[in-house]
C-alpha atoms as a PDB file:
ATOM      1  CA  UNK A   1      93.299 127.786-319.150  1.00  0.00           C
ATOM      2  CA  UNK A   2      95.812 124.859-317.425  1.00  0.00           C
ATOM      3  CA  UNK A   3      96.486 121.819-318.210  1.00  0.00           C
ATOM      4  CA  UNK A   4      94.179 118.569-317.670  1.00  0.00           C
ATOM      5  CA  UNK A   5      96.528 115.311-315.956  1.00  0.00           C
ATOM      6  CA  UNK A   6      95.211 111.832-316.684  1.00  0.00           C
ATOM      7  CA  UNK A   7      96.027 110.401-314.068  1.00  0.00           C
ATOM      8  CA  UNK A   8      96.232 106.190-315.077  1.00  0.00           C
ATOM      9  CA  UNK A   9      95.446 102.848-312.819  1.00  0.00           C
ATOM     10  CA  UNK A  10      99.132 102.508-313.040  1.00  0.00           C
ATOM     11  CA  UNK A  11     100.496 105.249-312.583  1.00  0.00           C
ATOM     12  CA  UNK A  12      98.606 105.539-309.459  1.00  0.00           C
ATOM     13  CA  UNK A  13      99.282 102.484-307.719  1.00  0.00           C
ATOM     14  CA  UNK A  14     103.153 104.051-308.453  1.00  0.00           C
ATOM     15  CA  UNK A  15     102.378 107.613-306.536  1.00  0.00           C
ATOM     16  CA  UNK A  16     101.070 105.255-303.622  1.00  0.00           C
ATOM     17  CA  UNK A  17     104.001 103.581-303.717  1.00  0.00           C
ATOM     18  CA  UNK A  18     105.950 106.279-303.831  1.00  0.00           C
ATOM     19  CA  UNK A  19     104.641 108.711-301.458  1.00  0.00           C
ATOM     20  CA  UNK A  20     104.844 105.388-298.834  1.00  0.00           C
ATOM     21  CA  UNK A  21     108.443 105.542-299.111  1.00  0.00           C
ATOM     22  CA  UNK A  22     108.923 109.019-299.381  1.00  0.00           C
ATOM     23  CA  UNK A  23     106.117 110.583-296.933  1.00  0.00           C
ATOM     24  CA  UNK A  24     108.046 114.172-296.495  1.00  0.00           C
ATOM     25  CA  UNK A  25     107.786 114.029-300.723  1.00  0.00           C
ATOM     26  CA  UNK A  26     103.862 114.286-300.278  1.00  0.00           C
ATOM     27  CA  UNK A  27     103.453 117.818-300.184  1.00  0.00           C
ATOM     28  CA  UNK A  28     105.963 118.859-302.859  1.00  0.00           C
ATOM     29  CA  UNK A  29     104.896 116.316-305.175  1.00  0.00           C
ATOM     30  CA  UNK A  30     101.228 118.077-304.811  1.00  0.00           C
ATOM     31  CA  UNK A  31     103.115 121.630-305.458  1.00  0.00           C
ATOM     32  CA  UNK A  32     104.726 120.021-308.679  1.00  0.00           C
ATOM     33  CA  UNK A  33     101.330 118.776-310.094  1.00  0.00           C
ATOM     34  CA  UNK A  34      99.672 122.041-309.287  1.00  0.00           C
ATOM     35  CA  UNK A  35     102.290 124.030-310.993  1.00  0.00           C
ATOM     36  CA  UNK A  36     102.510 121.206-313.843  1.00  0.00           C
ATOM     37  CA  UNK A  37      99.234 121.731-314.089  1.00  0.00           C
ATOM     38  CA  UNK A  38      98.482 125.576-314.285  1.00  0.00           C
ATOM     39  CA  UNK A  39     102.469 126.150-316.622  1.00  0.00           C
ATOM     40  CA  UNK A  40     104.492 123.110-317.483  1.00  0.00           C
ATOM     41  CA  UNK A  41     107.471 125.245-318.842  1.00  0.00           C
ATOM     42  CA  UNK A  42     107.530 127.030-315.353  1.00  0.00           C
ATOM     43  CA  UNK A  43     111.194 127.275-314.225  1.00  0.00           C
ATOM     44  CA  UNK A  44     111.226 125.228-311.433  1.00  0.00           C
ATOM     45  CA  UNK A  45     109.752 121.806-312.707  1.00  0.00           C
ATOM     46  CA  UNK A  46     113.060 121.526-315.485  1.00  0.00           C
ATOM     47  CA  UNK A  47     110.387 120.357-318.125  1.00  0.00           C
ATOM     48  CA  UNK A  48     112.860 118.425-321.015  1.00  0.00           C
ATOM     49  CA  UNK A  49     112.315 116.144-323.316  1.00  0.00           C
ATOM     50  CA  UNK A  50     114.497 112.622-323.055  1.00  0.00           C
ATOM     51  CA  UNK A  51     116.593 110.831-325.222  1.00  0.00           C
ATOM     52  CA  UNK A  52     117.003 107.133-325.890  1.00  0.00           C
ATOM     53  CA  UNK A  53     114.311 104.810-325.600  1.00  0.00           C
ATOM     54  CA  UNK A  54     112.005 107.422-323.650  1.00  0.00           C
ATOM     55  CA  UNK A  55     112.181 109.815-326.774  1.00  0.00           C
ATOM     56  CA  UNK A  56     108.628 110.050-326.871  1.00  0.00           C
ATOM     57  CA  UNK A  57     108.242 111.721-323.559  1.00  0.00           C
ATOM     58  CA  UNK A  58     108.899 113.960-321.081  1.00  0.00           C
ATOM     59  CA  UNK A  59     110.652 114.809-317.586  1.00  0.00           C
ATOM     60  CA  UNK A  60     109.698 117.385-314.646  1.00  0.00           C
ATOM     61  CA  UNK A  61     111.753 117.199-311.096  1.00  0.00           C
ATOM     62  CA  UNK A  62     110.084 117.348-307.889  1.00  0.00           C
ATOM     63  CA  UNK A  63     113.040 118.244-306.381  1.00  0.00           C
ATOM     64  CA  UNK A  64     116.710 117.929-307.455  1.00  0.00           C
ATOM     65  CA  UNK A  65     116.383 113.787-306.331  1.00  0.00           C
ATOM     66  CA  UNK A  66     113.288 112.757-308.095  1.00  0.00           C
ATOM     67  CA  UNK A  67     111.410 112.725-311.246  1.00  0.00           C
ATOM     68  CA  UNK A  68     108.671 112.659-313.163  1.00  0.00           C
ATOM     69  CA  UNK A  69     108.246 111.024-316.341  1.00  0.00           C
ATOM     70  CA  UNK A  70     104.866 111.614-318.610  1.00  0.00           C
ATOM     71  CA  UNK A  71     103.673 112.147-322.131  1.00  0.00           C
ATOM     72  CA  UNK A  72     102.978 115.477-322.752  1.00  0.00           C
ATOM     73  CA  UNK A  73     100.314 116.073-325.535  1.00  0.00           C
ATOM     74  CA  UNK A  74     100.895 119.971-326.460  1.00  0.00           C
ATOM     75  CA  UNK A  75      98.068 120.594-328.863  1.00  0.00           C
ATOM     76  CA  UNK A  76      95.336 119.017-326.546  1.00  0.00           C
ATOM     77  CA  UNK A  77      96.575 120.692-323.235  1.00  0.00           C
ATOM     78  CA  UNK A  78      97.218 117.149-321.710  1.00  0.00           C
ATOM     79  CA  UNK A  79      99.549 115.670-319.508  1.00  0.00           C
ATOM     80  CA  UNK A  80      99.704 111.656-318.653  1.00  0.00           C
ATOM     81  CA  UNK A  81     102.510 110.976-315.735  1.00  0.00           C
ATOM     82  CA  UNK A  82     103.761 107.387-316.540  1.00  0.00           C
ATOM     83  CA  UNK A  83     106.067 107.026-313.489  1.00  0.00           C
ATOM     84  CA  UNK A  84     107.518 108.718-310.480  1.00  0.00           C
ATOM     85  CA  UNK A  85     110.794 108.039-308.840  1.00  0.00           C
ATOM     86  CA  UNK A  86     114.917 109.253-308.618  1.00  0.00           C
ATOM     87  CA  UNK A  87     116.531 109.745-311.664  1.00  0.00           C
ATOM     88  CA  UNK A  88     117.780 106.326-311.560  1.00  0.00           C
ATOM     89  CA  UNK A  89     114.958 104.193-311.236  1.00  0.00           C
ATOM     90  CA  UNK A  90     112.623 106.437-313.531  1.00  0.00           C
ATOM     91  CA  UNK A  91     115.775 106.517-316.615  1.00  0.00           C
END
């Protein structure tokens, strides 16, 4: 069994937002949540935990560039994105 993404108001106004800028992101932004969602510690996402004031959560890359940032509730199999973005504006 995968994983279930909440998927919040916010955090979907920011996809929106994000895929406007970044239109040639859309499809490999689906790819990461489909993989995200069926093995979070596959290879390719680069699931770690961050340091600092994000300590409580989590990042996966959609590509070398950009990032996801989410809480990442193990024992309940759930996954909350909280924002989406290059490393920069996400850290």
């Amino acid at each position: 069994m995968g994983y279930e993404i909440h998927i919040t108001d916010d955090y979907l106004k920011k996809v929106r937002k994000f895929i406007k800028r970044h239109k040639d992101m859309a499809s490999r932004y689906d790819k990461t949540i489909q993989i995200l969602r069926e093995n979070p510690y596959h290879p390719s996402l680069r699931l770690h935990k961050l340091n600092g004031e994000l300590n409580e959560y989590y990042s996966v890359s959609i590509n070398i560039e950009y990032r996801i940032i989410m809480d990442f509730i193990v024992v309940d199999k759930i996954i909350i994105p909280i924002n989406i973005g290059t490393h920069d504006e996400v850290y």
